[in-house]
C-alpha atoms as a PDB file:
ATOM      1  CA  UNK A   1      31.850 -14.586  59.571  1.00  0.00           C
ATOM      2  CA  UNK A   2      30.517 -17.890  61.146  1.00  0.00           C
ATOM      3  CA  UNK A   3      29.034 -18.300  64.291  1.00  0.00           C
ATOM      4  CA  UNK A   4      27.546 -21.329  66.789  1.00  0.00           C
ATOM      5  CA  UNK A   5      24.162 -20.700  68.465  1.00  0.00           C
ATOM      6  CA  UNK A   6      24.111 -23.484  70.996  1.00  0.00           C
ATOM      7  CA  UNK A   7      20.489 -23.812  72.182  1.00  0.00           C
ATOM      8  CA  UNK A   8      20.191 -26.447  75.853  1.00  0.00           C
ATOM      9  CA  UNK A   9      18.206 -28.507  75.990  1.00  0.00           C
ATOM     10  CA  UNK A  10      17.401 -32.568  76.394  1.00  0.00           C
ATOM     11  CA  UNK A  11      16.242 -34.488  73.577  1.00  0.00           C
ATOM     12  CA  UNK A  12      12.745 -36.633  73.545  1.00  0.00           C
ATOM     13  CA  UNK A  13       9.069 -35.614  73.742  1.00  0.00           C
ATOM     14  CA  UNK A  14       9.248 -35.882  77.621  1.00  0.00           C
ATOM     15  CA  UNK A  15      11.232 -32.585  77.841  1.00  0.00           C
ATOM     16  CA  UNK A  16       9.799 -30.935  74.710  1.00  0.00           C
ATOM     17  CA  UNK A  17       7.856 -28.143  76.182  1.00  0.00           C
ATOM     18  CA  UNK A  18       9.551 -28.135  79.724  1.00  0.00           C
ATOM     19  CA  UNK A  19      11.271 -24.924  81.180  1.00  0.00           C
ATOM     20  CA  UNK A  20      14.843 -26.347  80.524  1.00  0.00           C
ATOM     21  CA  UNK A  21      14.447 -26.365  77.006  1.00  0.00           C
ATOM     22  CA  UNK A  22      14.024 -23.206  76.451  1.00  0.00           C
ATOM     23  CA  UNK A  23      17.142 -23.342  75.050  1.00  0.00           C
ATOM     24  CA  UNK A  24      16.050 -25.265  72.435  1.00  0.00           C
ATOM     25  CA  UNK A  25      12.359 -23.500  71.758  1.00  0.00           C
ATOM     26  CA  UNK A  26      14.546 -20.149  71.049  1.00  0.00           C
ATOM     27  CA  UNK A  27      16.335 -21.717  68.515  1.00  0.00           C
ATOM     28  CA  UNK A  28      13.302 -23.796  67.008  1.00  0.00           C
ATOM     29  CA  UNK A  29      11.540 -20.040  66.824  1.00  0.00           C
ATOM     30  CA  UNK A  30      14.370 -18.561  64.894  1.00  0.00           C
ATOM     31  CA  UNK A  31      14.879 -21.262  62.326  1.00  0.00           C
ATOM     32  CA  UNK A  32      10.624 -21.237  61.878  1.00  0.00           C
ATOM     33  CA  UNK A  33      11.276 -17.912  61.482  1.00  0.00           C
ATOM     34  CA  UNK A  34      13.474 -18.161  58.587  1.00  0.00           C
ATOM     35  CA  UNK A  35      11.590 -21.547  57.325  1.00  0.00           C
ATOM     36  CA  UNK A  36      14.706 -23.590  57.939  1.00  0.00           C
ATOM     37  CA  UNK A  37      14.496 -27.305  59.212  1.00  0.00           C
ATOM     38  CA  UNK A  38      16.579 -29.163  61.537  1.00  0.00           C
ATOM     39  CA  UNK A  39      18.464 -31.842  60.629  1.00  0.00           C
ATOM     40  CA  UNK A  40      19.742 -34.927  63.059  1.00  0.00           C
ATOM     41  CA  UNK A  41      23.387 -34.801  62.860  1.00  0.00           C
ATOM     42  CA  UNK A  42      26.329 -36.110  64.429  1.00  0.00           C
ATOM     43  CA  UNK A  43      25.942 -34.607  68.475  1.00  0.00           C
ATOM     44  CA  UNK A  44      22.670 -32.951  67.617  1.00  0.00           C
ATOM     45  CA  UNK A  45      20.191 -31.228  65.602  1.00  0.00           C
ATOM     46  CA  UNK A  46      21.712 -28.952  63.296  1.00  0.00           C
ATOM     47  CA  UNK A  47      20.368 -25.935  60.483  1.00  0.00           C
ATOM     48  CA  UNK A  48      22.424 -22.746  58.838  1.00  0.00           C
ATOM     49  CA  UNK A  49      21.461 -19.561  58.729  1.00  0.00           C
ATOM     50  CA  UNK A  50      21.968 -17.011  56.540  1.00  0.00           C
ATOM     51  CA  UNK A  51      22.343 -13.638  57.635  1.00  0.00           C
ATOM     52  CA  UNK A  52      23.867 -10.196  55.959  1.00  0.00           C
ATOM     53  CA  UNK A  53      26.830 -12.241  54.894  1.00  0.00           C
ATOM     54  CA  UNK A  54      27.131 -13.881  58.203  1.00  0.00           C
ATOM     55  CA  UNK A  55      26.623 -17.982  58.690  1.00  0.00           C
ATOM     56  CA  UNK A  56      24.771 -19.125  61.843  1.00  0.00           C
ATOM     57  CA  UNK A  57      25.359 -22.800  62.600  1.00  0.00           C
ATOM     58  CA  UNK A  58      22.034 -23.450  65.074  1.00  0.00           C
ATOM     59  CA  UNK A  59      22.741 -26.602  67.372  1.00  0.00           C
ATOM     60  CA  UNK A  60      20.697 -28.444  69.338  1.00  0.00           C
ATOM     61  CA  UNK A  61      22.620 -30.936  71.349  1.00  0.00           C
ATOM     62  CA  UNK A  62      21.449 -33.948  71.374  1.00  0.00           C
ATOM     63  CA  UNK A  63      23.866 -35.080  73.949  1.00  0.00           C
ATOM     64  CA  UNK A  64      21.357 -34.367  76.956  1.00  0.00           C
ATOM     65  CA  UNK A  65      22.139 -31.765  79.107  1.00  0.00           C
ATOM     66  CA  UNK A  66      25.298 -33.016  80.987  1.00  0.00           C
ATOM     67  CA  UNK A  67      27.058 -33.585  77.911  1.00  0.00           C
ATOM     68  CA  UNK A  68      26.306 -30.358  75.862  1.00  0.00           C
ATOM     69  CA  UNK A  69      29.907 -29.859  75.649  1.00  0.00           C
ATOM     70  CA  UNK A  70      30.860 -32.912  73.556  1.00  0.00           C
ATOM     71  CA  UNK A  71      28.406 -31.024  70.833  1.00  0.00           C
ATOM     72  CA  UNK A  72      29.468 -27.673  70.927  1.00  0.00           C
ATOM     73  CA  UNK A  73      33.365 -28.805  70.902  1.00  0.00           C
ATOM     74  CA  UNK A  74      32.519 -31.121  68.025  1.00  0.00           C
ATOM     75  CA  UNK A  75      30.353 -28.466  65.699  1.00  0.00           C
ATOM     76  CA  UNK A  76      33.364 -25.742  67.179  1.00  0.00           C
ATOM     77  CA  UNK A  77      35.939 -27.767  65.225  1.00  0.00           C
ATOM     78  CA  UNK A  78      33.828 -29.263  62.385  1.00  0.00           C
ATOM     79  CA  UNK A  79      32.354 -25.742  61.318  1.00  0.00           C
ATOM     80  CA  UNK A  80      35.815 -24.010  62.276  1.00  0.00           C
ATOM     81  CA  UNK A  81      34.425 -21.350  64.407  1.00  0.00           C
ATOM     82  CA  UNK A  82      36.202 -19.548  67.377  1.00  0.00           C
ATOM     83  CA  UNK A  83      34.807 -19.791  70.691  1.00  0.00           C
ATOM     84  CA  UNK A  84      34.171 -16.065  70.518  1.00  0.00           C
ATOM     85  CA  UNK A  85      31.806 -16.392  67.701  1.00  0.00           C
ATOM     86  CA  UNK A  86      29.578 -19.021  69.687  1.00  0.00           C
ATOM     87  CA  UNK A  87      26.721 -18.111  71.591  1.00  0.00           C
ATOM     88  CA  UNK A  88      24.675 -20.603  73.919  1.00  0.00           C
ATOM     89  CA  UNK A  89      21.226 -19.719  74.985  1.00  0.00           C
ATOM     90  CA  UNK A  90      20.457 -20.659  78.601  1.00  0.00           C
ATOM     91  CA  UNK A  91      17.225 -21.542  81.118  1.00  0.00           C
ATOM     92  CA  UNK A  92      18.124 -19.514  83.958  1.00  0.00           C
ATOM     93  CA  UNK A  93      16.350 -20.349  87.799  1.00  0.00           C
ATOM     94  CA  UNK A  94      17.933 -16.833  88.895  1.00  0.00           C
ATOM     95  CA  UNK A  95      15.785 -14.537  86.309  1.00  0.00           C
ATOM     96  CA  UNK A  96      12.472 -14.123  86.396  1.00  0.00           C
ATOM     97  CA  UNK A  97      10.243 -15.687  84.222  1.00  0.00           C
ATOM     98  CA  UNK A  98      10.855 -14.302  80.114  1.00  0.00           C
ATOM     99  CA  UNK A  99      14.264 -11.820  81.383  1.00  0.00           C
ATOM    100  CA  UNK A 100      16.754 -11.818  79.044  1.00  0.00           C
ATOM    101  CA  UNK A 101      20.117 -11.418  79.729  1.00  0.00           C
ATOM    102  CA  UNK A 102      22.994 -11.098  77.365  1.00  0.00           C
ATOM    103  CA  UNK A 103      26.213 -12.053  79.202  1.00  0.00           C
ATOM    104  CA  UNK A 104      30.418 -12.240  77.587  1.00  0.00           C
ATOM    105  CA  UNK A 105      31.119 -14.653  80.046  1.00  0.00           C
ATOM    106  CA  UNK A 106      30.727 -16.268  83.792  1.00  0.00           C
ATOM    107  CA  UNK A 107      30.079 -19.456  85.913  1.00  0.00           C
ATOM    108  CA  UNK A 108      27.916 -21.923  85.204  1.00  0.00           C
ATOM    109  CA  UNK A 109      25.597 -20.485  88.178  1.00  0.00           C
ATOM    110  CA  UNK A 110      25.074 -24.577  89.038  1.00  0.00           C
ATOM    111  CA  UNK A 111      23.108 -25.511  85.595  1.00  0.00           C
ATOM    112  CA  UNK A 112      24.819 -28.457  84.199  1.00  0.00           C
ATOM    113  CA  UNK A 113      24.828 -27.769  80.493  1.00  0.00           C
ATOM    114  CA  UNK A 114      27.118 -24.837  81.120  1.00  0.00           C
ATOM    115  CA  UNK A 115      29.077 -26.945  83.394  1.00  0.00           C
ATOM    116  CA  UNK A 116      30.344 -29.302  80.959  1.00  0.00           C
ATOM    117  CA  UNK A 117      30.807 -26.862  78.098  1.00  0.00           C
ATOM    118  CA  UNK A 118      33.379 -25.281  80.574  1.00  0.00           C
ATOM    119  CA  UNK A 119      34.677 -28.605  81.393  1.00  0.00           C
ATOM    120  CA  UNK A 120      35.252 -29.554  77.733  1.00  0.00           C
ATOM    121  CA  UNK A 121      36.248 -26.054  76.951  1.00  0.00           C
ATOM    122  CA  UNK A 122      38.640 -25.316  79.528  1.00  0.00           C
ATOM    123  CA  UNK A 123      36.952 -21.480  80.052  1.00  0.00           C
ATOM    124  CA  UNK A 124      33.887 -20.080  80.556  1.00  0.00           C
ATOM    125  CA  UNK A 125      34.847 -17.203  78.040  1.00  0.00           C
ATOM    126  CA  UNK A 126      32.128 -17.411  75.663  1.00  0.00           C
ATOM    127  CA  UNK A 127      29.021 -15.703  75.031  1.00  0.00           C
ATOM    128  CA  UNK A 128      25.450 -16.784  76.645  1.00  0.00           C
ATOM    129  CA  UNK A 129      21.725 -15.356  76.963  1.00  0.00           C
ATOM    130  CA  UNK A 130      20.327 -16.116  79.914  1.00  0.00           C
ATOM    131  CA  UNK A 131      16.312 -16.913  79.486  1.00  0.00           C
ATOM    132  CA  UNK A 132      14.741 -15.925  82.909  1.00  0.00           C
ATOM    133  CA  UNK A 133      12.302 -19.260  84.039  1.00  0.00           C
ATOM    134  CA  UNK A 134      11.781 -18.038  87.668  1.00  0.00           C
ATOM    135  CA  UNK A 135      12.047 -19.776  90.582  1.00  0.00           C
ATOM    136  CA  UNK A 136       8.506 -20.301  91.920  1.00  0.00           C
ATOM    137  CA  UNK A 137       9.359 -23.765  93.641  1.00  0.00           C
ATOM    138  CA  UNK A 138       9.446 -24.758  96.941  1.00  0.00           C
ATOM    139  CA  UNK A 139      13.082 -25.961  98.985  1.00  0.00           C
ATOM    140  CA  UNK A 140      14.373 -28.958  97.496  1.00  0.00           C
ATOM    141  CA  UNK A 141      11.678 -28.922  94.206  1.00  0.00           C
ATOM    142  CA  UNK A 142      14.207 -27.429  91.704  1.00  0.00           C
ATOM    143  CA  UNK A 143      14.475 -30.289  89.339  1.00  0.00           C
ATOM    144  CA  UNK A 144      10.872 -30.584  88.985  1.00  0.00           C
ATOM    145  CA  UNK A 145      10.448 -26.867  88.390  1.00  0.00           C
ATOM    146  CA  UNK A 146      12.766 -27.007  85.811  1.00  0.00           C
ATOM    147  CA  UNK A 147      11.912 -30.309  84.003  1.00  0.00           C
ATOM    148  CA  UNK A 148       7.913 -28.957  84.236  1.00  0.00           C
ATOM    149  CA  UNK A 149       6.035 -27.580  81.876  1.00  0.00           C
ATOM    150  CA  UNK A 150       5.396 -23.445  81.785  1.00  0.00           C
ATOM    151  CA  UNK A 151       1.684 -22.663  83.480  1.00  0.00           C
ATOM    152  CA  UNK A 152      -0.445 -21.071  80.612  1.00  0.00           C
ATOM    153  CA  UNK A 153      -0.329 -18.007  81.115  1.00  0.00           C
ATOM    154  CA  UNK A 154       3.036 -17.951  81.079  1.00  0.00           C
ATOM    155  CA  UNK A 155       3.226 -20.068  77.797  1.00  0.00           C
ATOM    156  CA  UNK A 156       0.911 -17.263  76.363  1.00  0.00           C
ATOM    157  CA  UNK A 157       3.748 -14.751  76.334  1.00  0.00           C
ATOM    158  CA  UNK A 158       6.211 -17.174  75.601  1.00  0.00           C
ATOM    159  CA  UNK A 159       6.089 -16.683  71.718  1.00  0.00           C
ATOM    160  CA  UNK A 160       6.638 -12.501  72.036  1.00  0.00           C
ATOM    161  CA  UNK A 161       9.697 -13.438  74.365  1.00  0.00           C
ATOM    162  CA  UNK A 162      11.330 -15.869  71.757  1.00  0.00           C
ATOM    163  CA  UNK A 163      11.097 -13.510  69.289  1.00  0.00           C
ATOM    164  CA  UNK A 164      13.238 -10.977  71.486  1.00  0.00           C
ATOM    165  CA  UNK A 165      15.554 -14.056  72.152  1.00  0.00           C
ATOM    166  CA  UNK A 166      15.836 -14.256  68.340  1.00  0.00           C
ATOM    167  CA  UNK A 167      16.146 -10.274  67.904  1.00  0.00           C
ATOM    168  CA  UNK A 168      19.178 -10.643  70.340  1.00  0.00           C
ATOM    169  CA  UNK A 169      20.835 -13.353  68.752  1.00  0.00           C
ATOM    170  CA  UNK A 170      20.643 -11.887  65.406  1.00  0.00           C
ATOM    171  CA  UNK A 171      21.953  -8.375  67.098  1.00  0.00           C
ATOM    172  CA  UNK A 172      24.990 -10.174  68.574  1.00  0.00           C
ATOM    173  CA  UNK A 173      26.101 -11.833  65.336  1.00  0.00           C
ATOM    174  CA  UNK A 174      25.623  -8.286  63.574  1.00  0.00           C
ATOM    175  CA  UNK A 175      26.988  -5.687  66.123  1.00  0.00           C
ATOM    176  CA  UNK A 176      28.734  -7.634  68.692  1.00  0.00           C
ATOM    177  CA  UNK A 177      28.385  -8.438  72.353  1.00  0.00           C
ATOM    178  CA  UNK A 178      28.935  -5.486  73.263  1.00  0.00           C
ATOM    179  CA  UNK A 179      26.507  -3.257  71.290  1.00  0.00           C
ATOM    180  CA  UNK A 180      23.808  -6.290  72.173  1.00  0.00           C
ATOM    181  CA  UNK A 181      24.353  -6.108  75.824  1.00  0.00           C
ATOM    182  CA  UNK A 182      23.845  -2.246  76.114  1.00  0.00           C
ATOM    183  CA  UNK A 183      20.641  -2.709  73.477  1.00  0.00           C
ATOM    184  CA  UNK A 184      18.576  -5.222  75.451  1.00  0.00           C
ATOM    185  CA  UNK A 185      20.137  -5.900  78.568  1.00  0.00           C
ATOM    186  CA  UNK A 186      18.305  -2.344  79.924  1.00  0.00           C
ATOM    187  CA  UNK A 187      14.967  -3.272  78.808  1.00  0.00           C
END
């Protein structure tokens, strides 16, 4: 089986650390994990994974945000994969801060990376974990909330939640949505 873990994010050292690339610091955790490198690619950063007979394409647009979809259609097609086998990790404003939430499918809640996937994809019937960022800002001081940088202690137990992020992703390539959802969603 062969699956696409789409991580969001934008590319350069400006948005490295910030909240809405968590996206891609989940994916950079599993592939240090494994000791497997990125490699720049056409559309984004790319590594496999090997796992119990299962491949794991990682991607890592590098499309910026408004144009995720352009990757994930592209690696979709080029790696053969069915939309059902794909899985993008999310920052979400709605969570709070380090929630994770599993999810088979819904709106793009407003963030822009899920947007154009949906676009490009015609549905929003694929697979995506939600990583909870909060939504300590005040009225009209989203985008800099979500383009700034975690507050330390919050980047303290960032490492323990990216592993979890991992455990999950790992868990739905294994078991299944389904038996994911009902393992972590309730914790």
């Amino acid at each position: 089986m062969k699956y696409l873990i789409v991580g969001l994010g934008n590319i350069g050292d400006e948005y490295a650390d910030t909240r809405h690339n968590i996206g891609f610091r989940v994916l950079d955790a599993l592939a240090k994990a494994s000791n497997l490198v990125f490699e720049d690619k056409r559309y984004g950063f790319v590594t496999q994974m090997r796992l119990k007979g299962h491949v794991l394409t990682l991607l890592k647009p590098s499309t910026y945000m408004n144009l995720s979809g352009n990757a994930v259609r592209y690696w979709l097609q080029k790696e053969n994969i069915p939309v059902e086998n794909m899985l993008v990790v999310v920052d979400d404003l709605a969570l709070p801060f380090g929630t994770l939430r599993l999810k088979p499918r819904g709106s793009d809640a407003g963030h822009n990376g899920l947007k154009h996937i949906q676009q490009i994809l015609g549905s929003d019937n694929y697979a995506r974990l939600r990583f909870g960022i909060g939504n300590d800002f005040p009225r009209g001081g989203q985008i800099d909330f979500v383009l700034g940088l975690f507050p330390p202690e919050e980047e303290e137990q960032l490492p323990a939640k990216l592993e979890r992020a991992g455990e999950i992703v790992k868990e739905f390539c294994l078991a299944g949505i389904n038996i994911a959802m009902n393992r972590f969603n309730n914790k």
